[in-house]
C-alpha atoms as a PDB file:
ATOM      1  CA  UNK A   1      23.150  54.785  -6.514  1.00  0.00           C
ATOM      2  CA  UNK A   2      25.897  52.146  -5.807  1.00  0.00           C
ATOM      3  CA  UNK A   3      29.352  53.208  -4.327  1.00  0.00           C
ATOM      4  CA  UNK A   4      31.995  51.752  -6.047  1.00  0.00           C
ATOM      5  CA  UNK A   5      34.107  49.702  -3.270  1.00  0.00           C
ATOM      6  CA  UNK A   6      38.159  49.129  -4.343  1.00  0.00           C
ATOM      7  CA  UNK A   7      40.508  47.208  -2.180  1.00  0.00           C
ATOM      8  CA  UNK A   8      43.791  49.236  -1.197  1.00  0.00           C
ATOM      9  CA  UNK A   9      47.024  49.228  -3.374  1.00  0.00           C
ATOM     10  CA  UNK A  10      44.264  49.170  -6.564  1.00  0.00           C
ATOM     11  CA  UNK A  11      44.771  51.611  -8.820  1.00  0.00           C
ATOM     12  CA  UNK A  12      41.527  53.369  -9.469  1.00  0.00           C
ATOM     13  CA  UNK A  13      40.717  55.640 -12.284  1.00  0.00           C
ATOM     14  CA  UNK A  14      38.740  58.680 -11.590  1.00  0.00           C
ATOM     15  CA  UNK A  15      37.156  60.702 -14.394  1.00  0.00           C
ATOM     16  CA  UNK A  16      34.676  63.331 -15.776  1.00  0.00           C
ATOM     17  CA  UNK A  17      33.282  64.805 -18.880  1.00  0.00           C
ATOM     18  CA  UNK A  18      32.498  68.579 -19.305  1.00  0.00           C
ATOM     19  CA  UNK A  19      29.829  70.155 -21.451  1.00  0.00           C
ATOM     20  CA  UNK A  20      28.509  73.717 -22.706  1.00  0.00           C
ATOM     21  CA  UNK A  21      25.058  73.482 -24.478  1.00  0.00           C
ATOM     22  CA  UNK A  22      25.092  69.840 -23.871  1.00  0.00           C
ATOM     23  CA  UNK A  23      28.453  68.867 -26.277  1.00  0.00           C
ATOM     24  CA  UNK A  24      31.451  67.807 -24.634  1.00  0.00           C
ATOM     25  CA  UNK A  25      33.629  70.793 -24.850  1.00  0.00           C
ATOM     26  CA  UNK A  26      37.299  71.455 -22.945  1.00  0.00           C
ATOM     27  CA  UNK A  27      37.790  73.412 -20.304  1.00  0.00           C
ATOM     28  CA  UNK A  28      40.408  75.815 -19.778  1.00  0.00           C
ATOM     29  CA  UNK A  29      41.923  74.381 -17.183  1.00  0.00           C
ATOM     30  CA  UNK A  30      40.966  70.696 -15.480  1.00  0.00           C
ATOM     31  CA  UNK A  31      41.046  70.144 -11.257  1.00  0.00           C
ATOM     32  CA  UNK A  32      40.766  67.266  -9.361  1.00  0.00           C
ATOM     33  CA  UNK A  33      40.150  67.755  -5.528  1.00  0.00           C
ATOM     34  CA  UNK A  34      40.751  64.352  -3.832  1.00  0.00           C
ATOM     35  CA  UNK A  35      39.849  63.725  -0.156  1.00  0.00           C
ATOM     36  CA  UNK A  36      41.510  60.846   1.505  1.00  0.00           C
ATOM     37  CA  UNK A  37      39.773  59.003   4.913  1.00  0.00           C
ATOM     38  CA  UNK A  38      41.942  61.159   7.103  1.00  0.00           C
ATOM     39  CA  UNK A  39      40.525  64.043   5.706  1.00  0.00           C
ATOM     40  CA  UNK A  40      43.965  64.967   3.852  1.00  0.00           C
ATOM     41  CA  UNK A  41      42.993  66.603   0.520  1.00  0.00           C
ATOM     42  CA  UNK A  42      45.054  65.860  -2.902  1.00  0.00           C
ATOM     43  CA  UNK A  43      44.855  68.376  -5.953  1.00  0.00           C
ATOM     44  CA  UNK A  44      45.781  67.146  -9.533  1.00  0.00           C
ATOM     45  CA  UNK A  45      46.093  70.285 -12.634  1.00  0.00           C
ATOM     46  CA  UNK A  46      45.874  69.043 -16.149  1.00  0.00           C
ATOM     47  CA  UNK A  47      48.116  72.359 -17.125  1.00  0.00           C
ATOM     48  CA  UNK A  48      50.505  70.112 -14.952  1.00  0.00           C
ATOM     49  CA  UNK A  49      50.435  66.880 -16.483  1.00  0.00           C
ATOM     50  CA  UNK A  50      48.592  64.829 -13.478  1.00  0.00           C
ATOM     51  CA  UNK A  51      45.473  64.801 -15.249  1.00  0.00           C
ATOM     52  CA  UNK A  52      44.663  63.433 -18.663  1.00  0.00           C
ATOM     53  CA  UNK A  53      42.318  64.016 -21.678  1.00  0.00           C
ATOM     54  CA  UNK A  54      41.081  60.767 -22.656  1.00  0.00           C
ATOM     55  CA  UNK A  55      39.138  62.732 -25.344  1.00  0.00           C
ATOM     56  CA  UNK A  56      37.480  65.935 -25.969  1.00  0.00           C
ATOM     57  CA  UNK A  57      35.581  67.228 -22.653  1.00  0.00           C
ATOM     58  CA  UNK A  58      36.392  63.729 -20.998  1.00  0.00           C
ATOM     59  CA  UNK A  59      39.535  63.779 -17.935  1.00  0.00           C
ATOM     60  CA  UNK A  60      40.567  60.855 -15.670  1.00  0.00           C
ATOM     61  CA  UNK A  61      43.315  60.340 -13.188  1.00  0.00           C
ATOM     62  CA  UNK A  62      44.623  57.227 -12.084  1.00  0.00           C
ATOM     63  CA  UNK A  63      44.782  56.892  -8.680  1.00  0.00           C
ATOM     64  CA  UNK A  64      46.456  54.541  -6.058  1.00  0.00           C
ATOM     65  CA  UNK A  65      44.590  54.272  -3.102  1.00  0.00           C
ATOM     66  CA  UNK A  66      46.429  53.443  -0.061  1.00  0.00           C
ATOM     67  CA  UNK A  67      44.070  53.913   2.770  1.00  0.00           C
ATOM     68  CA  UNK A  68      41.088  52.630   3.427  1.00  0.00           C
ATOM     69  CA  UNK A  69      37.868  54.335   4.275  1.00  0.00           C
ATOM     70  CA  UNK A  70      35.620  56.737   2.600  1.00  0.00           C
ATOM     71  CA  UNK A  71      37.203  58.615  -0.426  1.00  0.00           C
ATOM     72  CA  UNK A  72      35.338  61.734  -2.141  1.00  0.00           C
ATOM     73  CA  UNK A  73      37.148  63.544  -5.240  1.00  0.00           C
ATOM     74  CA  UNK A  74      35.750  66.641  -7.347  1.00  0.00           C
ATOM     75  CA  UNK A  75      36.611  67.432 -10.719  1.00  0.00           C
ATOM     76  CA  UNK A  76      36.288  71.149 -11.830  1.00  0.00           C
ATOM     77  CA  UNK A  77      36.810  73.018 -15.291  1.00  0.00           C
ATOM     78  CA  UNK A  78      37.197  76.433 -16.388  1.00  0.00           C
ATOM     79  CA  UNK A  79      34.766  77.587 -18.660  1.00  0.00           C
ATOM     80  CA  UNK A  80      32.231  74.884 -18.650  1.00  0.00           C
ATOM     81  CA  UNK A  81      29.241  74.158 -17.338  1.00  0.00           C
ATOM     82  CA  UNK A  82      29.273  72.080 -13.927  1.00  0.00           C
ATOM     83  CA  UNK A  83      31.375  69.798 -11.788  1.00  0.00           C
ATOM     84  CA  UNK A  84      31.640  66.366 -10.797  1.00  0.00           C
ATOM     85  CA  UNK A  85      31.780  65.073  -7.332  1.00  0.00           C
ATOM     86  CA  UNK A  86      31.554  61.509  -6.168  1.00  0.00           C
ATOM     87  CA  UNK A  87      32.382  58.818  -3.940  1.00  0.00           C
ATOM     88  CA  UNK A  88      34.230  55.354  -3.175  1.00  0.00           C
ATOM     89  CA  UNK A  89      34.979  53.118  -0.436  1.00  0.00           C
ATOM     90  CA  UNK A  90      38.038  51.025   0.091  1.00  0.00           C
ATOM     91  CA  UNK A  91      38.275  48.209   1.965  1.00  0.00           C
ATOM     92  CA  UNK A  92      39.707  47.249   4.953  1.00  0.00           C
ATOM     93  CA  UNK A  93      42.902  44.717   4.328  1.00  0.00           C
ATOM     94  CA  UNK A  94      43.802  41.994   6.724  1.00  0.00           C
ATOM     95  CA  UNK A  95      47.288  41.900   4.529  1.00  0.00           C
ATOM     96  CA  UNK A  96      48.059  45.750   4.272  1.00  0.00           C
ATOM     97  CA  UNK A  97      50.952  46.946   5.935  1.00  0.00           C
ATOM     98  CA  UNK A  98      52.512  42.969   5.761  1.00  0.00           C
ATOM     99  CA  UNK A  99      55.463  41.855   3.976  1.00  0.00           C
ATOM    100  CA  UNK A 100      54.385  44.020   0.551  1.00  0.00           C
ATOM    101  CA  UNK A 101      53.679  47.107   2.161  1.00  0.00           C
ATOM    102  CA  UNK A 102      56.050  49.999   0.975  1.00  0.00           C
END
């Protein structure tokens, strides 16, 4: 499988679909664990507004990424069957941290 590669300042969007009995079904409550390069960890709560329903059973969250390195996130539901982990790299910039940096 591929790994995704994003340059930084990109906005990426993150997202998973839960099931029970194979049909998308929603959780009770939606998590996203997100692991930066440094090894700093992020958490996002649907119950909190920082992660969306696109549809029934399907969540994203759009992140900006603004380091680069290896990046690992985990979504996790209540009440469903599974979670989704994955992984994505961003680049190296030879322009971050100039004039547009904030």
């Amino acid at each position: 499988m591929a790994i995704n590669k994003y340059q930084i300042k990109q906005i990426v969007r993150l997202s998973a679909s839960f099931t029970v009995g194979g049909l998308l079904t929603d959780p009770t409550e939606v998590i996203l664990f997100v692991q930066k390069p440094d090894s700093s960890e992020l958490t996002y709560h649907y119950s909190s507004g920082t992660v969306s329903k696109l549809s029934t059973g399907t969540y994203y969250h759009d992140l900006m990424v603004d380091d680069s390195g290896n990046w690992y996130y985990r979504f996790e539901g209540d009440g469903v069957e599974a979670a989704d982990e994955k992984q994505f790299i961003v680049m190296r910039s030879e322009f971050y941290g100039g004039h547009f940096a904030s």
